[in-house]
PDB file of N, CA and C in Angstrom:
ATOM      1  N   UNK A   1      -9.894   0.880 -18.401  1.00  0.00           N
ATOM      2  CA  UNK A   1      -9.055  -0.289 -18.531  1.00  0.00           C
ATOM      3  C   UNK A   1      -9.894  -1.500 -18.183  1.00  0.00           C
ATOM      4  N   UNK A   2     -10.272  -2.467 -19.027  1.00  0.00           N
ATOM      5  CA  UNK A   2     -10.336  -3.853 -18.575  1.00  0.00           C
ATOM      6  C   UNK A   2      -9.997  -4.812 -18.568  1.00  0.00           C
ATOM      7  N   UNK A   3      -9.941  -5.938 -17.755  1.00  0.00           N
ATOM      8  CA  UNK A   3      -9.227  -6.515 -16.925  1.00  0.00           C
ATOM      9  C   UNK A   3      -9.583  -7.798 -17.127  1.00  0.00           C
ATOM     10  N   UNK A   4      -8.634  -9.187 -17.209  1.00  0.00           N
ATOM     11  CA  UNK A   4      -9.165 -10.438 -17.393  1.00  0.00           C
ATOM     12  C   UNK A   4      -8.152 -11.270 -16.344  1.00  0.00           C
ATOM     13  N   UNK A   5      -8.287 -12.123 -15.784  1.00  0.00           N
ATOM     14  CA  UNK A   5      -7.882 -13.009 -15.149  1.00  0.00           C
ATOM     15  C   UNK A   5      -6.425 -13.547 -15.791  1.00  0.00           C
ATOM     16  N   UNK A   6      -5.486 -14.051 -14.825  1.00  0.00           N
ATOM     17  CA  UNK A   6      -4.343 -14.072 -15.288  1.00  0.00           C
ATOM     18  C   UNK A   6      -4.468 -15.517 -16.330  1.00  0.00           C
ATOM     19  N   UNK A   7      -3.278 -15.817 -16.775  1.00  0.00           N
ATOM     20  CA  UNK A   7      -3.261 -17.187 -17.944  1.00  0.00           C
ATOM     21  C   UNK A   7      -4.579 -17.033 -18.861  1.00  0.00           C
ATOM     22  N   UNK A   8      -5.015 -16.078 -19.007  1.00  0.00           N
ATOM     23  CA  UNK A   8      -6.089 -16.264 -19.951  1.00  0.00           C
ATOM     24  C   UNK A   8      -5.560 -15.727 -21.202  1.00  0.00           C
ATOM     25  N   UNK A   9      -4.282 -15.179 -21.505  1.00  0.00           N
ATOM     26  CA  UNK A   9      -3.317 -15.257 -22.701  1.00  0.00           C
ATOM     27  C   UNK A   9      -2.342 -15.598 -22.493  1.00  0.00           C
ATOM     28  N   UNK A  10      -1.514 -16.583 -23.226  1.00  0.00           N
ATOM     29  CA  UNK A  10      -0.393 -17.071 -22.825  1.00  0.00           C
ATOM     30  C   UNK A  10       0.901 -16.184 -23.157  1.00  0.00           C
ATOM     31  N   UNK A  11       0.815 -15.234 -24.032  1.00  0.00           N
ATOM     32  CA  UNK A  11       2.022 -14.183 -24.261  1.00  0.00           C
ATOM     33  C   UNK A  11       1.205 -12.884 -24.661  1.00  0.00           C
ATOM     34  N   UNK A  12       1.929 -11.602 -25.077  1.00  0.00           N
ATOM     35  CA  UNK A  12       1.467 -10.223 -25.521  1.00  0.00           C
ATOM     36  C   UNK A  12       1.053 -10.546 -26.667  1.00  0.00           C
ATOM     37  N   UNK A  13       1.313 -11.471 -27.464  1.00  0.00           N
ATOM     38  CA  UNK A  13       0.367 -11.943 -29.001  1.00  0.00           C
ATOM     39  C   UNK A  13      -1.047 -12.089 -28.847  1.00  0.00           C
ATOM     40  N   UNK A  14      -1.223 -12.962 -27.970  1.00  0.00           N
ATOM     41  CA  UNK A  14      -2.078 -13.398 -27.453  1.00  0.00           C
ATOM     42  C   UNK A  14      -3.182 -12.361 -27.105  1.00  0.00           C
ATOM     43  N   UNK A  15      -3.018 -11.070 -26.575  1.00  0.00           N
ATOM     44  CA  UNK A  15      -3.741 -10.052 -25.969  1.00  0.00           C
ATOM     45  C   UNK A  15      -3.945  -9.052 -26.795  1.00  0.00           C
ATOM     46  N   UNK A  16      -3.376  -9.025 -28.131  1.00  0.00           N
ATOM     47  CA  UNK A  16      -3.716  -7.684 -28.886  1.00  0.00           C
ATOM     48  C   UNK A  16      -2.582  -6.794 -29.043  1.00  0.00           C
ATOM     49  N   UNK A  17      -2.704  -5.714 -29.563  1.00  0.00           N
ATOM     50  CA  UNK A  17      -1.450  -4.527 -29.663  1.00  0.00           C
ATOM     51  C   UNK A  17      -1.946  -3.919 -28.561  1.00  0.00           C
ATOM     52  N   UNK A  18      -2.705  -3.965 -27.328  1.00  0.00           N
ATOM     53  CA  UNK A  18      -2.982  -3.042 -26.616  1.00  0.00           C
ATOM     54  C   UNK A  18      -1.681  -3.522 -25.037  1.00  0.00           C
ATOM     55  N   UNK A  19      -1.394  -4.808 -25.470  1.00  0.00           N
ATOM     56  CA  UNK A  19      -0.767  -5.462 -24.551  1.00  0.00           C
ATOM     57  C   UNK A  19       0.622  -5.059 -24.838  1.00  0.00           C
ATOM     58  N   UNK A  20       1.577  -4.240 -24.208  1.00  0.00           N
ATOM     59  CA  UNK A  20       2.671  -3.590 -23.956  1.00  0.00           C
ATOM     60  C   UNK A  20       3.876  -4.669 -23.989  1.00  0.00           C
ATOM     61  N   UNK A  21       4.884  -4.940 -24.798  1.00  0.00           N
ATOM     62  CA  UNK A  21       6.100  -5.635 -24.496  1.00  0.00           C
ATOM     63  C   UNK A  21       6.644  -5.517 -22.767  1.00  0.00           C
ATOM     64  N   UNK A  22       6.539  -4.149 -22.245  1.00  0.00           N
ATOM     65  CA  UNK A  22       7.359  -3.563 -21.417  1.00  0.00           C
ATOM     66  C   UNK A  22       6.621  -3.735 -19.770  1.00  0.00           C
ATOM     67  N   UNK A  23       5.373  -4.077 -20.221  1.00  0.00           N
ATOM     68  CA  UNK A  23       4.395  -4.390 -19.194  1.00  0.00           C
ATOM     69  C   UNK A  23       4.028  -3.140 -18.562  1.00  0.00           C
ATOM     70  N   UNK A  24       4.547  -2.085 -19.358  1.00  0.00           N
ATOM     71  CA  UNK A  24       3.915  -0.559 -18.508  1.00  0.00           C
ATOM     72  C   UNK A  24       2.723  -0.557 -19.338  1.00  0.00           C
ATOM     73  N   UNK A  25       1.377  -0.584 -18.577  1.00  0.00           N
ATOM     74  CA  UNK A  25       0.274  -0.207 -19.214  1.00  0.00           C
ATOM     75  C   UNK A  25      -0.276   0.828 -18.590  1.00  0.00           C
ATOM     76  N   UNK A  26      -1.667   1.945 -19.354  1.00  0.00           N
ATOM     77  CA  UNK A  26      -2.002   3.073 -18.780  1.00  0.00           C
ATOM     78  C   UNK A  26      -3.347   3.058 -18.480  1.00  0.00           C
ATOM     79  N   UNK A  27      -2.994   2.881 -17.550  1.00  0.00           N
ATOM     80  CA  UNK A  27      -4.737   2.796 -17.002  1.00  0.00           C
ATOM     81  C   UNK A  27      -5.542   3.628 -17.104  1.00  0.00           C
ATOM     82  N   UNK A  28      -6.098   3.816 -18.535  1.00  0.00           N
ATOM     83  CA  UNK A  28      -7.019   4.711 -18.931  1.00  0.00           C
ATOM     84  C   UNK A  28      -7.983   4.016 -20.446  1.00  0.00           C
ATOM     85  N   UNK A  29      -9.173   4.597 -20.570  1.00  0.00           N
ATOM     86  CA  UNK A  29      -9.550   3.979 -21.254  1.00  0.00           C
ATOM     87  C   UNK A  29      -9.912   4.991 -22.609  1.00  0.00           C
ATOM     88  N   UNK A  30      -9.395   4.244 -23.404  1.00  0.00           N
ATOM     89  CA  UNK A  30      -8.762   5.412 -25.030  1.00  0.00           C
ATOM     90  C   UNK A  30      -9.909   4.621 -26.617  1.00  0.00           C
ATOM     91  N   UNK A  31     -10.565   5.604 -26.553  1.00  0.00           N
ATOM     92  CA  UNK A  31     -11.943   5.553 -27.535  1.00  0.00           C
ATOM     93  C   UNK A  31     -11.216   5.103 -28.968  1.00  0.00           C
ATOM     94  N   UNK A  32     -11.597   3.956 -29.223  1.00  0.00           N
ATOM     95  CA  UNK A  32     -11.107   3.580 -30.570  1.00  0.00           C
ATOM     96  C   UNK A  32      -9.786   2.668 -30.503  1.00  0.00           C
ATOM     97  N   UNK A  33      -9.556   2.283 -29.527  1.00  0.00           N
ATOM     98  CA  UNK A  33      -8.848   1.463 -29.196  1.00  0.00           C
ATOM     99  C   UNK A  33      -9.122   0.017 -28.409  1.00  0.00           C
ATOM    100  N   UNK A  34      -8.586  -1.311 -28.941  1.00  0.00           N
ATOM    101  CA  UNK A  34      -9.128  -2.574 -28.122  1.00  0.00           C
ATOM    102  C   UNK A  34      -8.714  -2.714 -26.658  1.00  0.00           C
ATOM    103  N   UNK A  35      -9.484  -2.822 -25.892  1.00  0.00           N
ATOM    104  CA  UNK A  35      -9.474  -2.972 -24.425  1.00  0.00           C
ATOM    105  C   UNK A  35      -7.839  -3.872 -23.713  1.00  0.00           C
ATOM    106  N   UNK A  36      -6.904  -3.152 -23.021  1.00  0.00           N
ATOM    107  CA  UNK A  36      -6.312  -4.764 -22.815  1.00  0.00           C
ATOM    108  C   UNK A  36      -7.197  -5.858 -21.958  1.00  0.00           C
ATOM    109  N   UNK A  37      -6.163  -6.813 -22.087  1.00  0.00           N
ATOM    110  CA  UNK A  37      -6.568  -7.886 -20.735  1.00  0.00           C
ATOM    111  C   UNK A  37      -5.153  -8.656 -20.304  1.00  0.00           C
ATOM    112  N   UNK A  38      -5.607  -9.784 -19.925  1.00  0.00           N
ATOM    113  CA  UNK A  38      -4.796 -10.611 -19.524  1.00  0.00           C
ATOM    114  C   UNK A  38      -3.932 -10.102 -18.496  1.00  0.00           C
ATOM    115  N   UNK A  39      -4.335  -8.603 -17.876  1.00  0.00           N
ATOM    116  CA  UNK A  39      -3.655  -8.293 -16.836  1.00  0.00           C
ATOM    117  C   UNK A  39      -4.072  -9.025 -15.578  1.00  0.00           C
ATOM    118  N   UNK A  40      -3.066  -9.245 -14.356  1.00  0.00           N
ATOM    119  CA  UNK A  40      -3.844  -9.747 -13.330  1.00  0.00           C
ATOM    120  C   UNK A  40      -3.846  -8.193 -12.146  1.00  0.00           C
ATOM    121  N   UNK A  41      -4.819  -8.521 -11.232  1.00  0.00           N
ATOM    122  CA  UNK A  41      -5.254  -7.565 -10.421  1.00  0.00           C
ATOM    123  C   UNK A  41      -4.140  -6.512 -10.235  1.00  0.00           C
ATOM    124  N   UNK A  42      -2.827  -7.293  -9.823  1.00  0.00           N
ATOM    125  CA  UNK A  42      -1.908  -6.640  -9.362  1.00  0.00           C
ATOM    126  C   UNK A  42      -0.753  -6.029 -10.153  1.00  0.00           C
ATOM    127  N   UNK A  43      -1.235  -6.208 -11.352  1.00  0.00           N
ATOM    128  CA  UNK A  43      -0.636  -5.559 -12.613  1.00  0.00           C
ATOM    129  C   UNK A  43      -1.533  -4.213 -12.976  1.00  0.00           C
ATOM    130  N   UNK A  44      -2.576  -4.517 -12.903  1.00  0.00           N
ATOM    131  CA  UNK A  44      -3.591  -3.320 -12.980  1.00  0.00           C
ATOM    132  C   UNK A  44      -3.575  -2.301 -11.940  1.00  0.00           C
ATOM    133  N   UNK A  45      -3.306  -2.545 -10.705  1.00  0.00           N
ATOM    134  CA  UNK A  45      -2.673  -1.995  -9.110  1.00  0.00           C
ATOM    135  C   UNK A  45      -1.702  -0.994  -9.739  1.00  0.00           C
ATOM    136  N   UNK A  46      -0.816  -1.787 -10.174  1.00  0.00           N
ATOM    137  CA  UNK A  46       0.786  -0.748 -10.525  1.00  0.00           C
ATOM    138  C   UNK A  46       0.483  -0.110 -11.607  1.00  0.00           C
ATOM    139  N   UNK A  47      -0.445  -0.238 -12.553  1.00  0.00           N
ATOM    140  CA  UNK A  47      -0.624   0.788 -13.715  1.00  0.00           C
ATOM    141  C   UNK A  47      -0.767   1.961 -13.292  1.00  0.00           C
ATOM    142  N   UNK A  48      -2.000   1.742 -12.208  1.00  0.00           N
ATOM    143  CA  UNK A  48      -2.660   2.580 -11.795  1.00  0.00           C
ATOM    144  C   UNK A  48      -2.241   3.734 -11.109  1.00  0.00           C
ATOM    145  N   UNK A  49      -1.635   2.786 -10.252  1.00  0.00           N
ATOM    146  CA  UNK A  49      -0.677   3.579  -9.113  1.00  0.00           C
ATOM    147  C   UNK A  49       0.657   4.469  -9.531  1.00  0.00           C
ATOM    148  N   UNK A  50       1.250   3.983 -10.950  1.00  0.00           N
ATOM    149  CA  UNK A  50       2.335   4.485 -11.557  1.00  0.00           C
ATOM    150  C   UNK A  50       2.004   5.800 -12.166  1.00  0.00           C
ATOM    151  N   UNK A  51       0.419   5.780 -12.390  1.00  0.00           N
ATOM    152  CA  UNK A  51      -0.342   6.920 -12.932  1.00  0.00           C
ATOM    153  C   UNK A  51      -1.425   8.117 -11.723  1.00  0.00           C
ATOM    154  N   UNK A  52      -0.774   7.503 -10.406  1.00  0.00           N
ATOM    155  CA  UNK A  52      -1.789   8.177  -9.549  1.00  0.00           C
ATOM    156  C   UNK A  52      -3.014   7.855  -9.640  1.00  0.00           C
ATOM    157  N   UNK A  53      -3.293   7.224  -9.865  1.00  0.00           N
ATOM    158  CA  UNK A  53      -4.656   6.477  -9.616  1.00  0.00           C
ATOM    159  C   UNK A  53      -4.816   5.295  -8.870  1.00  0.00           C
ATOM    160  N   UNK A  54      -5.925   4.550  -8.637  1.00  0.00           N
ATOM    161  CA  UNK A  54      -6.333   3.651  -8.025  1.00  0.00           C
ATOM    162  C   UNK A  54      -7.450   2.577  -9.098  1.00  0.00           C
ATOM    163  N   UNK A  55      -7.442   1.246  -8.609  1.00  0.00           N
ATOM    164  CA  UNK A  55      -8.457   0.506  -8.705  1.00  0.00           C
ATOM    165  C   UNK A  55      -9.892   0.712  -8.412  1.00  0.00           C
ATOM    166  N   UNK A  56     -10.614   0.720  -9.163  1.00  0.00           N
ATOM    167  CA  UNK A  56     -12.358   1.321  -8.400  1.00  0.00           C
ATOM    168  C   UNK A  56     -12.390   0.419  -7.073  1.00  0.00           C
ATOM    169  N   UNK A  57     -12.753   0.427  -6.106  1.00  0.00           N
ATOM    170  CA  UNK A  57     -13.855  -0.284  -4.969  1.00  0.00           C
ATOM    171  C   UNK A  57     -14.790  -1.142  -5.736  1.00  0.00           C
ATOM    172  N   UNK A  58     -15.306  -2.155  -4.888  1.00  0.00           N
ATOM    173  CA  UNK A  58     -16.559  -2.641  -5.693  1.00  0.00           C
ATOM    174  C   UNK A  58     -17.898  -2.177  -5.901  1.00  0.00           C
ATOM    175  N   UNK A  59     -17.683  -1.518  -4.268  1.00  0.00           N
ATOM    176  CA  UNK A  59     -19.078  -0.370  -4.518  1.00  0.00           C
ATOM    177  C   UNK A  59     -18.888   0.638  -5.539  1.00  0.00           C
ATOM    178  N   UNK A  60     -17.791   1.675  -6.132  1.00  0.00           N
ATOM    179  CA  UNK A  60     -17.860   2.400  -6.745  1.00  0.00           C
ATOM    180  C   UNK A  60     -17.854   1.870  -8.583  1.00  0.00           C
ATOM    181  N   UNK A  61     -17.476   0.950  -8.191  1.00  0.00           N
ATOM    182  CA  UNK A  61     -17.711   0.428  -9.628  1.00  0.00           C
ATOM    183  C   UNK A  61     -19.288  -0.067  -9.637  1.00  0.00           C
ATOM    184  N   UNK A  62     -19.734  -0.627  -8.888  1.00  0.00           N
ATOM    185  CA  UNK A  62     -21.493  -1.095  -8.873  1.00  0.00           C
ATOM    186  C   UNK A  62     -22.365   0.287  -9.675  1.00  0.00           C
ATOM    187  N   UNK A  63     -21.730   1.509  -8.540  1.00  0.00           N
ATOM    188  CA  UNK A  63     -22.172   3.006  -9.207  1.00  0.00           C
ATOM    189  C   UNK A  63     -22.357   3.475 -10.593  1.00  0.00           C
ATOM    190  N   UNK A  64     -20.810   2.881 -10.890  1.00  0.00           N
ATOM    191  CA  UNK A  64     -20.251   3.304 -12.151  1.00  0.00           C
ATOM    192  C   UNK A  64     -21.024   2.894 -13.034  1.00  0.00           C
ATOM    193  N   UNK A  65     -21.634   1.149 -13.387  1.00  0.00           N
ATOM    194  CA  UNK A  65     -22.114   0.791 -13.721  1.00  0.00           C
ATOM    195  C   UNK A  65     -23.806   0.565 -13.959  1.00  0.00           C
ATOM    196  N   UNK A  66     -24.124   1.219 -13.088  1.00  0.00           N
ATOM    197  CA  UNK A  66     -25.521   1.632 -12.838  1.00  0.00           C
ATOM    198  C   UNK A  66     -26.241   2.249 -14.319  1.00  0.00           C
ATOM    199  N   UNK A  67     -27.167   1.211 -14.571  1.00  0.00           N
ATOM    200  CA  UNK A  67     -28.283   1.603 -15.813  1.00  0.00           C
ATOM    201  C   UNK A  67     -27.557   1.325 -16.986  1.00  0.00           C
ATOM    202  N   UNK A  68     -26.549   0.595 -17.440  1.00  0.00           N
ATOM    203  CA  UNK A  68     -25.698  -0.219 -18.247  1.00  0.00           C
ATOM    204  C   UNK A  68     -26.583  -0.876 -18.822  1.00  0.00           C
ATOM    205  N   UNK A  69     -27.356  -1.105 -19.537  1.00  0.00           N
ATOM    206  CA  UNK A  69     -28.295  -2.294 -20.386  1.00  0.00           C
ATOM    207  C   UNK A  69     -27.480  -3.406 -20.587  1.00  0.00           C
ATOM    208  N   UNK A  70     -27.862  -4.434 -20.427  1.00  0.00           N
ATOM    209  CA  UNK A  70     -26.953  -5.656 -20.425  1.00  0.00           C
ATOM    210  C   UNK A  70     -27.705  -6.791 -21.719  1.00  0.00           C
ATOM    211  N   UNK A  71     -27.817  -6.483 -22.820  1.00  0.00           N
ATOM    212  CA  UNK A  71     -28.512  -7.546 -24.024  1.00  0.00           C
ATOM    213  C   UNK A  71     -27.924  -8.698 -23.691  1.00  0.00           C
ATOM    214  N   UNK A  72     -27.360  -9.771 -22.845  1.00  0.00           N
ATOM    215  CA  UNK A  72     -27.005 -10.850 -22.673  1.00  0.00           C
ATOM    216  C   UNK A  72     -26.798 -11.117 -24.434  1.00  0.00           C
ATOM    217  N   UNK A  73     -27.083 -12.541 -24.348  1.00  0.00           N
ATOM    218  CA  UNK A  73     -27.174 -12.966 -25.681  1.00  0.00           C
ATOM    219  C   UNK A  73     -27.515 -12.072 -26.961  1.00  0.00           C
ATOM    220  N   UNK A  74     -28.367 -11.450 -26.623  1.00  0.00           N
ATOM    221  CA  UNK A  74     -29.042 -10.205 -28.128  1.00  0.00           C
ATOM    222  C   UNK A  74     -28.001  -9.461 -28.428  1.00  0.00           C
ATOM    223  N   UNK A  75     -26.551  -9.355 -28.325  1.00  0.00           N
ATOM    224  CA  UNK A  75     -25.819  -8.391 -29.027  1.00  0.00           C
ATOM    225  C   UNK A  75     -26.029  -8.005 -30.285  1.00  0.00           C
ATOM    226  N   UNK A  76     -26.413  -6.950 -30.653  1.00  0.00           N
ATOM    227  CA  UNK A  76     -26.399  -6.643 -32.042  1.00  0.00           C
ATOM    228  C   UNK A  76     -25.581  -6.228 -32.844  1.00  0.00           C
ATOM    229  N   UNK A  77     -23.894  -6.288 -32.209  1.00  0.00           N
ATOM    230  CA  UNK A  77     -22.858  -6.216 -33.274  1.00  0.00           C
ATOM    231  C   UNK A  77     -22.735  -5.019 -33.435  1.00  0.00           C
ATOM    232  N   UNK A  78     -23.492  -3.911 -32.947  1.00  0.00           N
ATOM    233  CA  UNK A  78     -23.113  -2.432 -33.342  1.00  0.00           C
ATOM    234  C   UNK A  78     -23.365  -1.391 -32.779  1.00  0.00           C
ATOM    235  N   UNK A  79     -24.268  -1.421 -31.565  1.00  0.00           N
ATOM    236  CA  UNK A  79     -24.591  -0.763 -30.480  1.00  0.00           C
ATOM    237  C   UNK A  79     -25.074  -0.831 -29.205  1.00  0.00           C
ATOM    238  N   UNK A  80     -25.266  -2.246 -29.195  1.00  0.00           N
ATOM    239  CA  UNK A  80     -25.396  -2.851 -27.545  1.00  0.00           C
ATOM    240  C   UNK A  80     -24.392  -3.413 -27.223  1.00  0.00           C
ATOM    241  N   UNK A  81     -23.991  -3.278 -25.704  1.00  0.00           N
ATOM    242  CA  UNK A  81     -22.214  -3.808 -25.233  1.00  0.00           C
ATOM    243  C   UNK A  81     -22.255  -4.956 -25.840  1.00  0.00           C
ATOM    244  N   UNK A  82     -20.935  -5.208 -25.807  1.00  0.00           N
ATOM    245  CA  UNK A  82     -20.152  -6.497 -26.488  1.00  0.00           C
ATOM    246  C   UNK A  82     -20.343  -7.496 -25.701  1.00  0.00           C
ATOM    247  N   UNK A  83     -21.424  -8.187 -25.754  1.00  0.00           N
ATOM    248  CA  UNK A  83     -21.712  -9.815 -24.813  1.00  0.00           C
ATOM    249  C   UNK A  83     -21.582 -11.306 -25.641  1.00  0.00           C
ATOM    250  N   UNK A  84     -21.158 -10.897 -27.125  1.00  0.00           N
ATOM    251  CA  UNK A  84     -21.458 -11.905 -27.521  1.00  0.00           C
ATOM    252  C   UNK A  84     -21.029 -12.266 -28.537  1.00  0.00           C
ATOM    253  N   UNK A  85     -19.609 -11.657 -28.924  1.00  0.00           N
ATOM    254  CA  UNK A  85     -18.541 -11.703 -29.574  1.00  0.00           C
ATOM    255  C   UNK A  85     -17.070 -12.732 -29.337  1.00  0.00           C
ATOM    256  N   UNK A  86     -16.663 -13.300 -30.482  1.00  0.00           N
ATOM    257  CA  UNK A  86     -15.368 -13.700 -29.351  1.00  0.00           C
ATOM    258  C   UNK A  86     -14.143 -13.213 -29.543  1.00  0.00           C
ATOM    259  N   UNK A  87     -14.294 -11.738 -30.137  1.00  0.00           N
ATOM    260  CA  UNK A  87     -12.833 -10.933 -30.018  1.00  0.00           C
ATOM    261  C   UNK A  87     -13.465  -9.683 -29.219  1.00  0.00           C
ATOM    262  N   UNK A  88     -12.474  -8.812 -28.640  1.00  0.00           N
ATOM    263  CA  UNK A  88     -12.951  -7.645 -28.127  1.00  0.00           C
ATOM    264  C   UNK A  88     -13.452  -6.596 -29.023  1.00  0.00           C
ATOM    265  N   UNK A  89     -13.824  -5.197 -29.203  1.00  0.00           N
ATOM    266  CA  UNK A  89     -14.298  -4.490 -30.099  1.00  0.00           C
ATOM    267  C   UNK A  89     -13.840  -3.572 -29.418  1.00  0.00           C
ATOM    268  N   UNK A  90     -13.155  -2.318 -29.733  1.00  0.00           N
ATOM    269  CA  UNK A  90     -13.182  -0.834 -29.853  1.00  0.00           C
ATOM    270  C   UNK A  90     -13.880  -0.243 -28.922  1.00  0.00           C
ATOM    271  N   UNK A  91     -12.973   0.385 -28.045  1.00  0.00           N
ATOM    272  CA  UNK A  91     -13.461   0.940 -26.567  1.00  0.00           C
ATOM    273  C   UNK A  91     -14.537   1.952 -27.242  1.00  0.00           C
ATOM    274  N   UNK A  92     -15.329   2.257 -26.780  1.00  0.00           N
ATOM    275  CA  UNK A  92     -16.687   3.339 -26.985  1.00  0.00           C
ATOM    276  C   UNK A  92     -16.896   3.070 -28.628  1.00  0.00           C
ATOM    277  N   UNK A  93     -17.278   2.164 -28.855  1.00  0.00           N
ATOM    278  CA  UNK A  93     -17.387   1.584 -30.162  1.00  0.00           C
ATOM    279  C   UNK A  93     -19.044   1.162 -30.343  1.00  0.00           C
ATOM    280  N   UNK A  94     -19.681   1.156 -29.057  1.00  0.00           N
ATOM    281  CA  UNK A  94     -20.876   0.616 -28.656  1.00  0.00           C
ATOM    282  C   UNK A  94     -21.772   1.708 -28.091  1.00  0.00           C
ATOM    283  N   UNK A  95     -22.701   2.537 -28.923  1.00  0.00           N
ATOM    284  CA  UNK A  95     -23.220   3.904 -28.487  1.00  0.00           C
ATOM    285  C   UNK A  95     -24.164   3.022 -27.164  1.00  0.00           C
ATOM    286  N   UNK A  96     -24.873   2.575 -27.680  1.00  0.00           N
ATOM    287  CA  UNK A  96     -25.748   1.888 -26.133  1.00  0.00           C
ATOM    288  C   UNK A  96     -25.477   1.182 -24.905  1.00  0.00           C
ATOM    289  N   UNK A  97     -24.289   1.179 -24.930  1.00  0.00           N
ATOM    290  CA  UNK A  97     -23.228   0.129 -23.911  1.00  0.00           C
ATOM    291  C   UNK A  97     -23.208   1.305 -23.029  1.00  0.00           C
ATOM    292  N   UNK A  98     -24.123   2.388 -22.522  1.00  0.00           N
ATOM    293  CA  UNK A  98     -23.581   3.537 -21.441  1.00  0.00           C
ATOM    294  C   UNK A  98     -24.778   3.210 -20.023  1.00  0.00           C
ATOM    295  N   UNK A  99     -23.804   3.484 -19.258  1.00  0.00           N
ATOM    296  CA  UNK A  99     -24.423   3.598 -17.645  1.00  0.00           C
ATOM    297  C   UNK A  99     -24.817   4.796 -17.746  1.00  0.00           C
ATOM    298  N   UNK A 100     -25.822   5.088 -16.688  1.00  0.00           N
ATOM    299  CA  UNK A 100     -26.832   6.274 -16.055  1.00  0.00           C
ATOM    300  C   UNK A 100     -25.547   7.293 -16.025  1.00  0.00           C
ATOM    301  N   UNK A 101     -24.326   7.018 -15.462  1.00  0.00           N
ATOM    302  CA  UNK A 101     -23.583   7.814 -15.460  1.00  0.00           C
ATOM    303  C   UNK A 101     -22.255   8.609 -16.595  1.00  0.00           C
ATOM    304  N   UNK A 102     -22.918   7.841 -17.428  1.00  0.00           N
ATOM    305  CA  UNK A 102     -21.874   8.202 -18.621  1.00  0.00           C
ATOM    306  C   UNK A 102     -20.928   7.678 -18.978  1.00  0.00           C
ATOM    307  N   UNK A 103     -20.583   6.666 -18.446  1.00  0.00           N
ATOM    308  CA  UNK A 103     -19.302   5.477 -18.439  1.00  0.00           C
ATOM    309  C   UNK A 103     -20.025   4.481 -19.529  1.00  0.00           C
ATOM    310  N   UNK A 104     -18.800   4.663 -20.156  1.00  0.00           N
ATOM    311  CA  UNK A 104     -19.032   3.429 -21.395  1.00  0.00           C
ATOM    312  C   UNK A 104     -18.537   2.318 -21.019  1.00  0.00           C
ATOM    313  N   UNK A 105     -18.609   1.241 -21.788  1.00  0.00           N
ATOM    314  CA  UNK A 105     -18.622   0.075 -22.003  1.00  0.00           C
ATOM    315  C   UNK A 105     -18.125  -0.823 -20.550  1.00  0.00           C
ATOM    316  N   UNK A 106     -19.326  -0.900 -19.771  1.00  0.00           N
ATOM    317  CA  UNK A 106     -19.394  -1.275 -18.202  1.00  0.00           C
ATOM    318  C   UNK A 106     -19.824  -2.857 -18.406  1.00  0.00           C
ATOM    319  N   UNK A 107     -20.151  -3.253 -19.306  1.00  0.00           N
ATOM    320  CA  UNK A 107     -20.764  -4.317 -19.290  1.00  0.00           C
ATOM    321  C   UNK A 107     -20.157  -5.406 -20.420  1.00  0.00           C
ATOM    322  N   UNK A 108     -19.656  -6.458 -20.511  1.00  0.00           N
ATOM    323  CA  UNK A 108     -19.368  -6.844 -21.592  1.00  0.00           C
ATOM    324  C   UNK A 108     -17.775  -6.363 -22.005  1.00  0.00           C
ATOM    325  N   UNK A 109     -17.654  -6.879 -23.586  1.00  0.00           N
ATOM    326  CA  UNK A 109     -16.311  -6.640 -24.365  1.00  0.00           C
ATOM    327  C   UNK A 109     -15.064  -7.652 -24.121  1.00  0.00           C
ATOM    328  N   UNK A 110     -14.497  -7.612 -22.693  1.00  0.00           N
ATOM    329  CA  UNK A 110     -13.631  -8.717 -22.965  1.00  0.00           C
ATOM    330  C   UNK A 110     -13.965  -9.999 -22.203  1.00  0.00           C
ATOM    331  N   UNK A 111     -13.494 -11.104 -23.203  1.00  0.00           N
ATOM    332  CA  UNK A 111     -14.290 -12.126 -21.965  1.00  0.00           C
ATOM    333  C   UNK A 111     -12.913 -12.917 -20.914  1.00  0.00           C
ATOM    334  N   UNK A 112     -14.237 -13.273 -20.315  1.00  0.00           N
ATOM    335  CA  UNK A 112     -13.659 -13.782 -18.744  1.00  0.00           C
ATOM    336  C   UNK A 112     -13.024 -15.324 -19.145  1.00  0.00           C
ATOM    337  N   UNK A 113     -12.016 -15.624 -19.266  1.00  0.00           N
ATOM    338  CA  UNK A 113     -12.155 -17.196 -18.948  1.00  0.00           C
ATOM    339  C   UNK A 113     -12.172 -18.216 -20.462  1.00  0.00           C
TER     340      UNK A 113
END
């Protein structure tokens, strides 16, 4: 699931079909599908929690993210994370967007702000 700062869409139009009328979202992340956002922290809290899960830590996300190649600017549109787009792209849509640990798309895809 990733996550954008609140008011950074002004309605569920705004966020994609991934953005729920009902505000139940599933905190999981589903290959071939656009990332939500526009959740705020504590919307992402109750997904989570509604699903038995939790929010990463910051340390465990640092982990998670570990060996993520980050092309800043050089996105190439088809296999380095999404840094440089201005719509989101298709969760695991990006073969080179992977951390040391096997976690896709750690870097990049939706933007901040």
């Amino acid at each position: 699931m990733h996550l954008a700062p609140a008011g950074t869409c002004t309605s569920p139009l705004d966020c994609g079909t991934s953005f729920p009328e009902t505000g139940q979202w599933t905190p999981v992340s589903v290959a071939g599908v656009v990332p939500s956002a526009c959740l705020t922290w504590f919307q992402a809290a109750q997904a989570c929690a509604l699903s038995g899960k939790r929010l990463l830590r910051n340390g465990e996300w640092q982990q998670a993210v570990a060996g993520t190649p980050d092309p800043g600017s050089a996105d190439d549109g088809s296999t380095t994370c999404a840094t440089h787009g201005l719509l989101p792209v298709n969760t695991g849509s990006r073969s080179s967007c992977k951390s040391s640990w096997g976690a896709l798309d750690m870097v990049g895809n939706v933007r901040m702000g």
